[in-house]
N, C-alpha and C. Protein backbone atom coordinates (compact mmCIF):
# COMPACT_ATOMS: atom_id res chain seq x y z
N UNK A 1 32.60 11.62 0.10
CA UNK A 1 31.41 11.96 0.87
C UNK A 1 31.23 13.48 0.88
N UNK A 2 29.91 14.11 0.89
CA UNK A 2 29.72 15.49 0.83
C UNK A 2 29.05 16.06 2.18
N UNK A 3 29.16 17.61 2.32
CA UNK A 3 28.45 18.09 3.45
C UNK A 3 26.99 18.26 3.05
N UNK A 4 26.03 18.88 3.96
CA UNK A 4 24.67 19.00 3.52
C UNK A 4 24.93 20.05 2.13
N UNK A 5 25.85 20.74 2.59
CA UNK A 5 26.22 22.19 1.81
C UNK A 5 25.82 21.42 0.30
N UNK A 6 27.02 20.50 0.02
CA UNK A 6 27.40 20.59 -1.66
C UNK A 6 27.09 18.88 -1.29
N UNK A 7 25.52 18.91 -1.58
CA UNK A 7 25.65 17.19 -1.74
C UNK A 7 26.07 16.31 -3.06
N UNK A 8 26.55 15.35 -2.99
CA UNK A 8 26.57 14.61 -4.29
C UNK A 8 25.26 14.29 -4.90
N UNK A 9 26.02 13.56 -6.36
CA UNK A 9 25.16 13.83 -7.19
C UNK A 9 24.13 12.41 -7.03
N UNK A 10 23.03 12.31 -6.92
CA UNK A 10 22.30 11.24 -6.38
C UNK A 10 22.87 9.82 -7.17
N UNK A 11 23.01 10.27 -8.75
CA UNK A 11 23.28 8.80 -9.92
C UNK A 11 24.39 8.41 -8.99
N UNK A 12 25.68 9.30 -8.24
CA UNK A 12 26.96 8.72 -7.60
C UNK A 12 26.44 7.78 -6.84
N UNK A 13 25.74 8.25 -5.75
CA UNK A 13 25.11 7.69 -4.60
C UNK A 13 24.57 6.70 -4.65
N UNK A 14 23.49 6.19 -5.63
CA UNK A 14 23.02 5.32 -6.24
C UNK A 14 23.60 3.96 -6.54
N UNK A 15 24.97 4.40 -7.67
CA UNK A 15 25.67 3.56 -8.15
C UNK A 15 26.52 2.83 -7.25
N UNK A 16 26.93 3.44 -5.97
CA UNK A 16 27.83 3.16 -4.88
C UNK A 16 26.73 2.53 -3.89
N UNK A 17 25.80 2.59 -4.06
CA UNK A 17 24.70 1.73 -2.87
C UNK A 17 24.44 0.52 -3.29
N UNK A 18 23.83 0.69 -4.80
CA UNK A 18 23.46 -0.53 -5.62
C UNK A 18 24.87 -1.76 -5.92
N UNK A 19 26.23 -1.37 -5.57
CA UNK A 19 27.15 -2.11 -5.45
C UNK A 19 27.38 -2.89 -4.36
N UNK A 20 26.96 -1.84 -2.87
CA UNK A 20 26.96 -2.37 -1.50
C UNK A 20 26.91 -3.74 -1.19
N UNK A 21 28.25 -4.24 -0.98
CA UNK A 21 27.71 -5.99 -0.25
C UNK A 21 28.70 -5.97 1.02
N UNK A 22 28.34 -5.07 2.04
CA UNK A 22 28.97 -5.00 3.49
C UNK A 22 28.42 -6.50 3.59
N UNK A 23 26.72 -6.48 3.97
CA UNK A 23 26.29 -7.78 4.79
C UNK A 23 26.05 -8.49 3.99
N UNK A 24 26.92 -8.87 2.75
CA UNK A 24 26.73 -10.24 1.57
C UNK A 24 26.79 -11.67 2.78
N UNK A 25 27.32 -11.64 3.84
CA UNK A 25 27.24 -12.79 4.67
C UNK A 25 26.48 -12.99 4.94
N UNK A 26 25.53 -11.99 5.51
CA UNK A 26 24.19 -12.60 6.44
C UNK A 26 23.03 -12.76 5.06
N UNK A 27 23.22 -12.64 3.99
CA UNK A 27 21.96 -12.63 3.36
C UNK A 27 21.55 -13.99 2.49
N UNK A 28 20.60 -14.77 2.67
CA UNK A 28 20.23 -15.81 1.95
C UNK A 28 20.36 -15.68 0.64
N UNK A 29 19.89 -14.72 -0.18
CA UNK A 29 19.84 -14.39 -1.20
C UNK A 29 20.83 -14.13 -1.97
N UNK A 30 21.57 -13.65 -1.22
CA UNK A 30 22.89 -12.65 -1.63
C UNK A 30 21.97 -11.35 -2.15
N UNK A 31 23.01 -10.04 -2.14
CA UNK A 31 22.69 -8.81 -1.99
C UNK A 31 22.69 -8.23 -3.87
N UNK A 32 21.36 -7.73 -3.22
CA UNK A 32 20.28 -6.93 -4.05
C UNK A 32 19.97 -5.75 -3.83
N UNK A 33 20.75 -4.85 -3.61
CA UNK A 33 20.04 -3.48 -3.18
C UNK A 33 19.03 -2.59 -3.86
N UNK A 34 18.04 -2.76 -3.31
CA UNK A 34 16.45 -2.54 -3.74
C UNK A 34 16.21 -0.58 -3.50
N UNK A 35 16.70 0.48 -4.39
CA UNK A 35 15.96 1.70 -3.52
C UNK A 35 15.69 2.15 -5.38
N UNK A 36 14.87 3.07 -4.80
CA UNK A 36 14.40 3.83 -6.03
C UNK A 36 14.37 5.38 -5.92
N UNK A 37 14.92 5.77 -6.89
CA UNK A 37 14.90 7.32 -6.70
C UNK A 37 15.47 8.39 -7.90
N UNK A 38 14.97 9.18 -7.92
CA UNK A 38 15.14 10.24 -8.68
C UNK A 38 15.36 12.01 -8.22
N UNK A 39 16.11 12.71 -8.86
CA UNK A 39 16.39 13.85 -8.01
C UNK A 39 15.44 15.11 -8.12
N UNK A 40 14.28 13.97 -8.91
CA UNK A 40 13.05 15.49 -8.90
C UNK A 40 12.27 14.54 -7.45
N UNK A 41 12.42 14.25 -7.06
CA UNK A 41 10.98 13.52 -6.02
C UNK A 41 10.77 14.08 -4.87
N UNK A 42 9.63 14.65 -4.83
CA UNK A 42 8.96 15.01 -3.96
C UNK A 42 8.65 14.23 -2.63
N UNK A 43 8.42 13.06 -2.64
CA UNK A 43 7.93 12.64 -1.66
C UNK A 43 8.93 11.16 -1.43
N UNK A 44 9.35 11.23 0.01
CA UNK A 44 9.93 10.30 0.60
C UNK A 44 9.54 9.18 1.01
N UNK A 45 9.69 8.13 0.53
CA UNK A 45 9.12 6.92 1.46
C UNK A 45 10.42 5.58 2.31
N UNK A 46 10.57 6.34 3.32
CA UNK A 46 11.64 5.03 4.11
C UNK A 46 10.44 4.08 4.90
N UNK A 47 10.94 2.44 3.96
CA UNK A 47 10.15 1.67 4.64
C UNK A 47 10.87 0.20 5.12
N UNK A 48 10.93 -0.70 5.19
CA UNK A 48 11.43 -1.61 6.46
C UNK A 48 12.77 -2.22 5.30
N UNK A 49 12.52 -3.65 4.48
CA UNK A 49 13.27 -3.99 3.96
C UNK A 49 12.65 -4.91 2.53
N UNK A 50 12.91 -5.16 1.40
CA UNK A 50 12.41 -5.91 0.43
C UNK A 50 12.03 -7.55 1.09
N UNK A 51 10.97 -7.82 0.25
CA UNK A 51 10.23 -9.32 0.80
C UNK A 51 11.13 -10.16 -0.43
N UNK A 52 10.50 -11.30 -0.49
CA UNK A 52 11.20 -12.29 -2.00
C UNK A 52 10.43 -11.70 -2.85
N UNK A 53 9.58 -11.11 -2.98
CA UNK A 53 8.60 -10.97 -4.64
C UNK A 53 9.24 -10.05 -5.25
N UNK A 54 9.97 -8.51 -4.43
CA UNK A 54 10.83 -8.00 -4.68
C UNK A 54 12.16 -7.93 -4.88
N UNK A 55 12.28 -8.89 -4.65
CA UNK A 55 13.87 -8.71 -4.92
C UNK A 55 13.68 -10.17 -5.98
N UNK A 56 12.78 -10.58 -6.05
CA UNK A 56 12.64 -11.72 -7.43
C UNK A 56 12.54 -10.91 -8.71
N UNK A 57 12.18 -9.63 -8.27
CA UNK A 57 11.52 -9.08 -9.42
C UNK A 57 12.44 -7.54 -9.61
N UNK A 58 13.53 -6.99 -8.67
CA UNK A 58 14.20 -6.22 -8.99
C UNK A 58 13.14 -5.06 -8.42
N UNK A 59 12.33 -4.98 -7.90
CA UNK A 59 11.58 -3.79 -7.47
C UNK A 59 10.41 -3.93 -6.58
N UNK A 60 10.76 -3.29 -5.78
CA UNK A 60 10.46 -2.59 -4.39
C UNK A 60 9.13 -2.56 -4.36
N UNK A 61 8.39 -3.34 -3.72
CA UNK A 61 7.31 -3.46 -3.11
C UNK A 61 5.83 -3.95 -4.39
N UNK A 62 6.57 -4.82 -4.92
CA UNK A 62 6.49 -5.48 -6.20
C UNK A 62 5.37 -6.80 -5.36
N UNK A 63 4.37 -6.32 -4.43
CA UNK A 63 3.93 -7.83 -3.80
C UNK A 63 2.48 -7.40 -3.44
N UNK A 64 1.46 -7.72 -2.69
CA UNK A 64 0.24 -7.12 -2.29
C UNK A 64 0.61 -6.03 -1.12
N UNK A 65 1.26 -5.76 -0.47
CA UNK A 65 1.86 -4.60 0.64
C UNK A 65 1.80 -3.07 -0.34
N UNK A 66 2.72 -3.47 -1.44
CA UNK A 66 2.88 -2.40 -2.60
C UNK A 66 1.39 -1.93 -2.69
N UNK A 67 0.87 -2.37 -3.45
CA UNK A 67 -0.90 -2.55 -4.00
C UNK A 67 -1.68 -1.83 -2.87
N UNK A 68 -1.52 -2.49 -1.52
CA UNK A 68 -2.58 -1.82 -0.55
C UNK A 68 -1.79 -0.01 -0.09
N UNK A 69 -0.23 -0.10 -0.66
CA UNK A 69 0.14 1.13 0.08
C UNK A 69 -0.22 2.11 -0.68
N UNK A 70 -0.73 1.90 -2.17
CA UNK A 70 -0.74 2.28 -3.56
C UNK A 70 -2.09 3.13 -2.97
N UNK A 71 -2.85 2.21 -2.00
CA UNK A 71 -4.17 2.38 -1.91
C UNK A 71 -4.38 3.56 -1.05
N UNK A 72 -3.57 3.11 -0.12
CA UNK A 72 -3.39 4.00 1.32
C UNK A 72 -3.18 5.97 0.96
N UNK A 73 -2.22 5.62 -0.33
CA UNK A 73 -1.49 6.78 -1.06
C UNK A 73 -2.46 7.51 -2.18
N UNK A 74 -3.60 7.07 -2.73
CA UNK A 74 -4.00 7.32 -3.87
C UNK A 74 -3.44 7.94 -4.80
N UNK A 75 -2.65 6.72 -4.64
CA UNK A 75 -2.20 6.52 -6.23
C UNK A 75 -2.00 5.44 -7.18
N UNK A 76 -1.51 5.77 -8.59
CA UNK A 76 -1.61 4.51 -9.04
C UNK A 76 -0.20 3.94 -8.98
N UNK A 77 -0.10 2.47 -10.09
CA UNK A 77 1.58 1.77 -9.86
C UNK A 77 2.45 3.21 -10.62
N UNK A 78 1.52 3.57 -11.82
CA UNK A 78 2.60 4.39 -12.43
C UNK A 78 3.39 5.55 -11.78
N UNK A 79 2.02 6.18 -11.20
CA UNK A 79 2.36 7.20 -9.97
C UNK A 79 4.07 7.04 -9.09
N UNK A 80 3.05 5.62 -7.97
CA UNK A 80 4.68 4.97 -7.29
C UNK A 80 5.80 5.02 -8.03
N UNK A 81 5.58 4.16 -9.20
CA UNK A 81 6.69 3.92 -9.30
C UNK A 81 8.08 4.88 -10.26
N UNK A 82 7.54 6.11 -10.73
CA UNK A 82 8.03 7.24 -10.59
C UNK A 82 9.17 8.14 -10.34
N UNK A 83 10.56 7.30 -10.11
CA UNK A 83 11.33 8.51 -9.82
C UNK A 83 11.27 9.62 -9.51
N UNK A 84 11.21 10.09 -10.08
CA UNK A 84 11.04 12.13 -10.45
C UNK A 84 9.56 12.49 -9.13
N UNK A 85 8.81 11.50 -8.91
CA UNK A 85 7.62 11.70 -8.08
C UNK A 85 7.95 11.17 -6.87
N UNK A 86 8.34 10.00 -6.71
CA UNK A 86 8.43 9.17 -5.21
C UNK A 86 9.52 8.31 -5.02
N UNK A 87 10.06 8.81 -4.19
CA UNK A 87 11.52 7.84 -3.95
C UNK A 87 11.18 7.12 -2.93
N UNK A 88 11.62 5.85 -3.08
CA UNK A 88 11.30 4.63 -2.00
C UNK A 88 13.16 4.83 -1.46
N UNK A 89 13.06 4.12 -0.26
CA UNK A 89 14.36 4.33 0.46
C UNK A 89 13.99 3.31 1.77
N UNK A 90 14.52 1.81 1.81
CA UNK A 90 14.18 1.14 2.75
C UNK A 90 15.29 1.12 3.86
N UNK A 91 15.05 0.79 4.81
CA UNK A 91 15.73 0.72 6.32
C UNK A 91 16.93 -0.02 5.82
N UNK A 92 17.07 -1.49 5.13
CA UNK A 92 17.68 -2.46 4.44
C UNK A 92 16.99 -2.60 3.02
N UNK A 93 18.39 -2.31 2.40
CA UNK A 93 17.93 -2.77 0.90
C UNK A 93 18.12 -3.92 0.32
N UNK A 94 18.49 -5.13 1.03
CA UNK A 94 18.12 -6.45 0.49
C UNK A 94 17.48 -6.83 1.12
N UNK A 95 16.92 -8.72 1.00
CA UNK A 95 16.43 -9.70 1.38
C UNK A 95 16.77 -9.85 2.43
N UNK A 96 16.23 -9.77 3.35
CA UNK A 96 16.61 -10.06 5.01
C UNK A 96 16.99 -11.69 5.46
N UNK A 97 16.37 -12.45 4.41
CA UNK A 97 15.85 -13.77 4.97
C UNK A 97 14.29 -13.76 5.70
N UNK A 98 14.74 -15.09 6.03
CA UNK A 98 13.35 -15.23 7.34
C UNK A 98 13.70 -15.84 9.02
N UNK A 99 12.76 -15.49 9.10
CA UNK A 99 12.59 -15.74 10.88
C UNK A 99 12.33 -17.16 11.04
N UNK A 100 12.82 -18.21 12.33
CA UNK A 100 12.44 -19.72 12.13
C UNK A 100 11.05 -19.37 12.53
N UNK A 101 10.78 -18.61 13.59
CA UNK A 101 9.32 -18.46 13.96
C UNK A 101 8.09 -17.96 12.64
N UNK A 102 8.57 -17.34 11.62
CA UNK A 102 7.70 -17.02 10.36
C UNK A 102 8.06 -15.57 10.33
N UNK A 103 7.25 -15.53 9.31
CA UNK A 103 7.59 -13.73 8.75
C UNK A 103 9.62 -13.29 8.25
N UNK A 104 9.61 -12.20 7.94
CA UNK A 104 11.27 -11.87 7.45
C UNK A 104 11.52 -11.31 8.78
N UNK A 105 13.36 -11.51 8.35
CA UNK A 105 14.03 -10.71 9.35
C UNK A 105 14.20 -9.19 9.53
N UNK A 106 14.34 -8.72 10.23
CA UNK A 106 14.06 -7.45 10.45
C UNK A 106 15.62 -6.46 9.34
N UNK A 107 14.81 -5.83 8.62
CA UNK A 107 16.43 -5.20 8.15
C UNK A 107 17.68 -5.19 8.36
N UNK A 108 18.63 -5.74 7.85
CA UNK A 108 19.91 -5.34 8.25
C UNK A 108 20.65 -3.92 8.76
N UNK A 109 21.11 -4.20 10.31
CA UNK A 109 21.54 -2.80 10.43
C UNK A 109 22.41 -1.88 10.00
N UNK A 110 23.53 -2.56 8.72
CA UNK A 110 24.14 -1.62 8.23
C UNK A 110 23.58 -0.49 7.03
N UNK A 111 22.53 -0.89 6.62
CA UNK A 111 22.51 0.27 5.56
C UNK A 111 22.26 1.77 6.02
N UNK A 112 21.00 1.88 7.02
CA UNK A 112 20.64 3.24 6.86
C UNK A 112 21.90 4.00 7.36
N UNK A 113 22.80 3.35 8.32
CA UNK A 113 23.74 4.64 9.17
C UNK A 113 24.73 4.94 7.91
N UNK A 114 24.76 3.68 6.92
CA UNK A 114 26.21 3.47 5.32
C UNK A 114 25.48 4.78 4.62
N UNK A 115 23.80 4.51 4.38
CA UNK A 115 23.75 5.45 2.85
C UNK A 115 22.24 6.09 3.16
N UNK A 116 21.60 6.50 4.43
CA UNK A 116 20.08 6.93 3.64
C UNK A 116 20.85 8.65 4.58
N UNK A 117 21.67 9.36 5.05
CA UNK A 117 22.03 10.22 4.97
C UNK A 117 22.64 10.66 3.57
N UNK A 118 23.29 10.39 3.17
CA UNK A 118 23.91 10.63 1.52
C UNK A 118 22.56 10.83 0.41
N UNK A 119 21.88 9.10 0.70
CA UNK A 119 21.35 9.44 -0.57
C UNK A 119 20.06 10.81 -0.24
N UNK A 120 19.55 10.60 0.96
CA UNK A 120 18.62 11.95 1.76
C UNK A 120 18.90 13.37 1.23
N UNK A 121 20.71 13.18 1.36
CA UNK A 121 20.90 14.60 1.13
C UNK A 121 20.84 15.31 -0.14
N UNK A 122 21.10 14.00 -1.37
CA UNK A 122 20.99 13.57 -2.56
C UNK A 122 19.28 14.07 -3.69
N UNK A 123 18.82 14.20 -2.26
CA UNK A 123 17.28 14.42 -2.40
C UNK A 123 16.63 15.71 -2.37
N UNK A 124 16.70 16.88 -2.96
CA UNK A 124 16.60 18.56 -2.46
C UNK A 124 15.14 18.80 -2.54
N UNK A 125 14.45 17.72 -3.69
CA UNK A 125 12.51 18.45 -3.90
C UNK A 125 11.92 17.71 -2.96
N UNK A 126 11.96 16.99 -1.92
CA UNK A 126 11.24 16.39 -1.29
C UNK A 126 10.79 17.25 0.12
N UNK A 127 9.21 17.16 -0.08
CA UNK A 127 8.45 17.98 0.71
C UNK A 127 7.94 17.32 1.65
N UNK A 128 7.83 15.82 1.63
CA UNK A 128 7.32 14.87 2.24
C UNK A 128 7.88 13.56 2.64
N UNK A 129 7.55 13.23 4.07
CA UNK A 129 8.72 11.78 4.01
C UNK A 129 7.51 10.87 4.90
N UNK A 130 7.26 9.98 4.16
CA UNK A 130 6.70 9.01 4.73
C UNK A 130 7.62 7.68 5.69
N UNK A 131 7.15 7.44 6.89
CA UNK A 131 7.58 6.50 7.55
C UNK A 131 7.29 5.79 8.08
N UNK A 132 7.34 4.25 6.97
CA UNK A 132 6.23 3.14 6.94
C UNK A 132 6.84 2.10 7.68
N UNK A 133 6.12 1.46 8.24
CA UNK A 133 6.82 0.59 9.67
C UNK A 133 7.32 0.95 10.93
N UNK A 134 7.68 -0.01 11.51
CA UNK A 134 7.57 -0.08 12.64
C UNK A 134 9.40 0.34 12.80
N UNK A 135 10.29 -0.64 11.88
CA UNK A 135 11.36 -0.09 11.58
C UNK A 135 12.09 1.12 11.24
N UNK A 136 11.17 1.53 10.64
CA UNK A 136 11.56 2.96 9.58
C UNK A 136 11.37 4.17 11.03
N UNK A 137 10.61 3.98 11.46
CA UNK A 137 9.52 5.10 12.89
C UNK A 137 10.33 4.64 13.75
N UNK A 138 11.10 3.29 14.35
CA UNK A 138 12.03 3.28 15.76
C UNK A 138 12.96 4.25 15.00
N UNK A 139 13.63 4.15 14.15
CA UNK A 139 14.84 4.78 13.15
C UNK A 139 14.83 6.50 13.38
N UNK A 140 13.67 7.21 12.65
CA UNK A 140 13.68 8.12 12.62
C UNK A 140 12.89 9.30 13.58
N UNK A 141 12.14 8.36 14.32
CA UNK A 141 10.95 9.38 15.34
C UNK A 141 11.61 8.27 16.56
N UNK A 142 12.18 7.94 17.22
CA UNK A 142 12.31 7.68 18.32
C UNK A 142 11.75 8.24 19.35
N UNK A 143 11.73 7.82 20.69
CA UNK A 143 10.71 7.79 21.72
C UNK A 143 9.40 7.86 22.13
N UNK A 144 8.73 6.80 20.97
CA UNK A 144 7.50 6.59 21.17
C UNK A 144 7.76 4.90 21.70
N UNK A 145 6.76 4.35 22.49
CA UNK A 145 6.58 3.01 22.44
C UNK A 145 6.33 1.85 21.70
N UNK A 146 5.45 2.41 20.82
CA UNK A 146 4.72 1.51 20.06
C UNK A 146 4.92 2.51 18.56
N UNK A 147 4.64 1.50 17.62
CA UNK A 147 4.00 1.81 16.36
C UNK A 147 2.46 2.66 16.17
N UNK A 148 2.01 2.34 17.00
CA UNK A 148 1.19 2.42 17.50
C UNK A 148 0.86 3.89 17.81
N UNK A 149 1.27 4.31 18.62
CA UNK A 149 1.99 5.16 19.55
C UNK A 149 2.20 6.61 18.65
N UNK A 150 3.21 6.17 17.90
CA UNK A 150 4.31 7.22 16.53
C UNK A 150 2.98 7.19 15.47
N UNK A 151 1.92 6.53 14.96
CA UNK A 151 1.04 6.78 14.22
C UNK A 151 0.08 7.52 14.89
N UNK A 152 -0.67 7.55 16.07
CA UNK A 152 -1.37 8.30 16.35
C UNK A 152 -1.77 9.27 16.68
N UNK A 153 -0.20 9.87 16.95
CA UNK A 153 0.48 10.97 17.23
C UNK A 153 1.36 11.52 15.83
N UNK A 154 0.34 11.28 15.22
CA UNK A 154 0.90 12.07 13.38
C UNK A 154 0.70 13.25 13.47
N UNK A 155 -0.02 14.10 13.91
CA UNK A 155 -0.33 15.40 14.08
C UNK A 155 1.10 16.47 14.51
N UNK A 156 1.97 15.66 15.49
CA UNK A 156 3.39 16.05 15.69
C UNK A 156 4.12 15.97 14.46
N UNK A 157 4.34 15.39 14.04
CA UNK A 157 5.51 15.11 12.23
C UNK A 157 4.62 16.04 11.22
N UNK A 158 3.11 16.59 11.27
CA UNK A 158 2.97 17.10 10.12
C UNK A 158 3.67 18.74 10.04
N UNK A 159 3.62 18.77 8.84
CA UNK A 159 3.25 18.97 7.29
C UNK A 159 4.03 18.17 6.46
N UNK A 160 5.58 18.09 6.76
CA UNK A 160 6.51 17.33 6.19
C UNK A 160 6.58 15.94 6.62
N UNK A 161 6.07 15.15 7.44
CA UNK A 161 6.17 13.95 7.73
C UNK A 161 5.37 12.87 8.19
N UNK A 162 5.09 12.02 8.00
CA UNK A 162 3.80 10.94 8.23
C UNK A 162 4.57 9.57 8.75
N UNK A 163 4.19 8.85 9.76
CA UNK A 163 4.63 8.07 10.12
C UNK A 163 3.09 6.81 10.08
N UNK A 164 3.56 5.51 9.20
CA UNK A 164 2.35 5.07 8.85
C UNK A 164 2.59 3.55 9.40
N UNK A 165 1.91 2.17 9.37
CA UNK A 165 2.10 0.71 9.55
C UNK A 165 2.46 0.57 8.29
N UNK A 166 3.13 -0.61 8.83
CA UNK A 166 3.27 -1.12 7.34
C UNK A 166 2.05 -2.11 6.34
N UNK A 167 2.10 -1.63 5.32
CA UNK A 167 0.66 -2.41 4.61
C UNK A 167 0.62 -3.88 4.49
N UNK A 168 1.24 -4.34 5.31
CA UNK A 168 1.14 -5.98 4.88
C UNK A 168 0.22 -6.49 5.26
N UNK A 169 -0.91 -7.85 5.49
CA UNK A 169 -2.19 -8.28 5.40
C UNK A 169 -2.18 -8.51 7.12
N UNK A 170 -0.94 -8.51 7.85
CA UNK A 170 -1.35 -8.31 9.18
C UNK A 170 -1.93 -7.09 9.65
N UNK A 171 -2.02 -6.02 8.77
CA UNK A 171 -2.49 -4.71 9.46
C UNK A 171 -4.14 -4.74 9.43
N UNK A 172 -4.39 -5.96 8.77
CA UNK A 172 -5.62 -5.76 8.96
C UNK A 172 -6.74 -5.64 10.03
N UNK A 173 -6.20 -6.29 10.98
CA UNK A 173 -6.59 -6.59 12.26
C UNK A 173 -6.04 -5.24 12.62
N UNK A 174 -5.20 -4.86 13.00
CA UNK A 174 -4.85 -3.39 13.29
C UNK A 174 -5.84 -2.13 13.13
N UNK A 175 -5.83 -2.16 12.03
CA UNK A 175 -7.02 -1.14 11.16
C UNK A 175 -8.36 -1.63 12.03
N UNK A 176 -8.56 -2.43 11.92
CA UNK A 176 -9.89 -2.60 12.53
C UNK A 176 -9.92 -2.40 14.42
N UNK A 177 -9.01 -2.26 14.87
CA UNK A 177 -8.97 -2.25 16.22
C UNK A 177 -8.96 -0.41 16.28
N UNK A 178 -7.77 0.27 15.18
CA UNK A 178 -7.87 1.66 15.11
C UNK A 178 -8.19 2.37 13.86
N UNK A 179 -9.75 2.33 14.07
CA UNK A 179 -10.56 3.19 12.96
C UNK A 179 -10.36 4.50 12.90
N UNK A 180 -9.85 5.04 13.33
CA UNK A 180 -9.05 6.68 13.12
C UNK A 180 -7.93 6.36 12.91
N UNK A 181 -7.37 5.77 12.35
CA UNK A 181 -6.44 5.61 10.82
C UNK A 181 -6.77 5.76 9.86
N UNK A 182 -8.40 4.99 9.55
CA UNK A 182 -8.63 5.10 8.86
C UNK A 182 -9.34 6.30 8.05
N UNK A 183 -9.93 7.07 9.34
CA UNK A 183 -11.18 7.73 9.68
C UNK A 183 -10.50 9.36 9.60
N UNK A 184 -9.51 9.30 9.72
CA UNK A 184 -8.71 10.54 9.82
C UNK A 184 -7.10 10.59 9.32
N UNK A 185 -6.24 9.85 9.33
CA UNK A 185 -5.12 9.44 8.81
C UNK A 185 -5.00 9.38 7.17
N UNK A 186 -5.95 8.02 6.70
CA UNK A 186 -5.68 8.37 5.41
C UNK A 186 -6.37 9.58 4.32
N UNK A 187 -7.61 10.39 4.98
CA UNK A 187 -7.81 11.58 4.10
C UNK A 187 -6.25 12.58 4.32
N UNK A 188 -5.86 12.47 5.45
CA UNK A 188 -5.12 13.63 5.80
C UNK A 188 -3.89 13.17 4.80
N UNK A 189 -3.31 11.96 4.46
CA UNK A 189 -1.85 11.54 4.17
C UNK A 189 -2.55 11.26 2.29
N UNK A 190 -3.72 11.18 2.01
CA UNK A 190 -3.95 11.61 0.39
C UNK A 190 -4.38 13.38 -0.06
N UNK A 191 -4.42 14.18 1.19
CA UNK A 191 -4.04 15.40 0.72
C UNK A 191 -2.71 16.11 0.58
N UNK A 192 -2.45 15.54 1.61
CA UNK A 192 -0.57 15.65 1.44
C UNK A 192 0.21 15.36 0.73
N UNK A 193 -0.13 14.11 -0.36
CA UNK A 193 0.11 13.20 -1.27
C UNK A 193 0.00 14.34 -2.62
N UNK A 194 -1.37 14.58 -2.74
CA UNK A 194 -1.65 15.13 -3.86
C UNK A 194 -1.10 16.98 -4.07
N UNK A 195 -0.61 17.53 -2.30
CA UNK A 195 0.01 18.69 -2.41
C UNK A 195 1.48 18.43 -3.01
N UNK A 196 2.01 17.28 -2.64
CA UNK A 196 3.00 17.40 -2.86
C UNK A 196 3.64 16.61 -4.12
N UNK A 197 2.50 16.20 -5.03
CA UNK A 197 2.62 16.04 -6.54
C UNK A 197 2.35 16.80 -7.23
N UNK A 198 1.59 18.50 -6.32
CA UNK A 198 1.45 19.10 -7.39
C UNK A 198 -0.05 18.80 -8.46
């Protein structure tokens, strides 16, 4: 393990995450560790945990959530999916399962405290960190109430940080209840986008 000083080298970090099977018990699937990253990337994205389309498919946000965040971001898949441009970094990097009530389980709590300090530190060009969900925002902006709450109050996290919903087809109703997301949030988080691609 390294200090902030002399971090390791991200491929280490990587290779030692993508092995990770602490919670091989709790996972339906068995463990898949889903992150993407490269040590030119500019822009951070910690977001909740992989669905089945992703982890069917070996990559991260590989489902309509991806597509609308693509949207949110203006950018394209090639853009996302990018290394050297955008590192994805989820709360849990496998398959959570599901809930009996519907929807997935909420990330497993061992990864971020095991590896998103390492691989973070692993990370030196990143100017920007997006923080998508409800998961990712209890994690890293604590003491807000709501999701809710930590998004509307984006004006606190800027220049370096955006705290966003997550794009899945429940936000739709969301969006429509708070039109200054739309109305002000996403011009502000596709200029930030495009400062920090350069």
């Amino acid at each position: 393990m390294s200090t902030d000083r002399n971090p390791e080298p991200l491929a280490q970090v990587l290779r030692e995450a993508r092995a990770c099977t602490v919670c091989a018990a709790h996972l339906p699937l068995g463990p898949l560790p889903l992150m993407h990253a490269g040590a030119g990337a500019r822009i951070l994205i910690i977001s909740q945990a992989p669905g089945t389309k992703a982890h069917n498919s070996d990559l991260s946000f590989n489902d309509p959530s991806g597509d609308r965040l693509c949207d949110w971001l203006g950018v394209d898949r090639e853009t996302f999916y990018d290394p050297d441009r955008l590192a994805l970094l989820p709360m849990g990097f496998c398959y959570p399962g599901r809930l009996k009530s519907g929807g997935d389980k909420p990330p497993r709590p061992e990864c971020a405290p095991l590896w998103h300090d390492r691989i973070r530190a692993a990370l030196p060009e990143v100017t920007l960190t997006l923080f998508v969900g409800s998961h990712a925002i209890r994690h890293y902006l604590p003491g807000y109430r709501t999701m809710t709450a930590a998004v509307a109050d984006w004006r606190a996290h800027a220049p370096d940080a955006l705290p966003l919903p997550h794009p899945s087809w429940r936000t739709n109703a969301w969006e429509r209840k708070n039109p200054w997301f739309t109305n002000e949030v996403l011009p502000e988080l596709r200029t930030k986008m495009r400062e920090a691609l350069g």
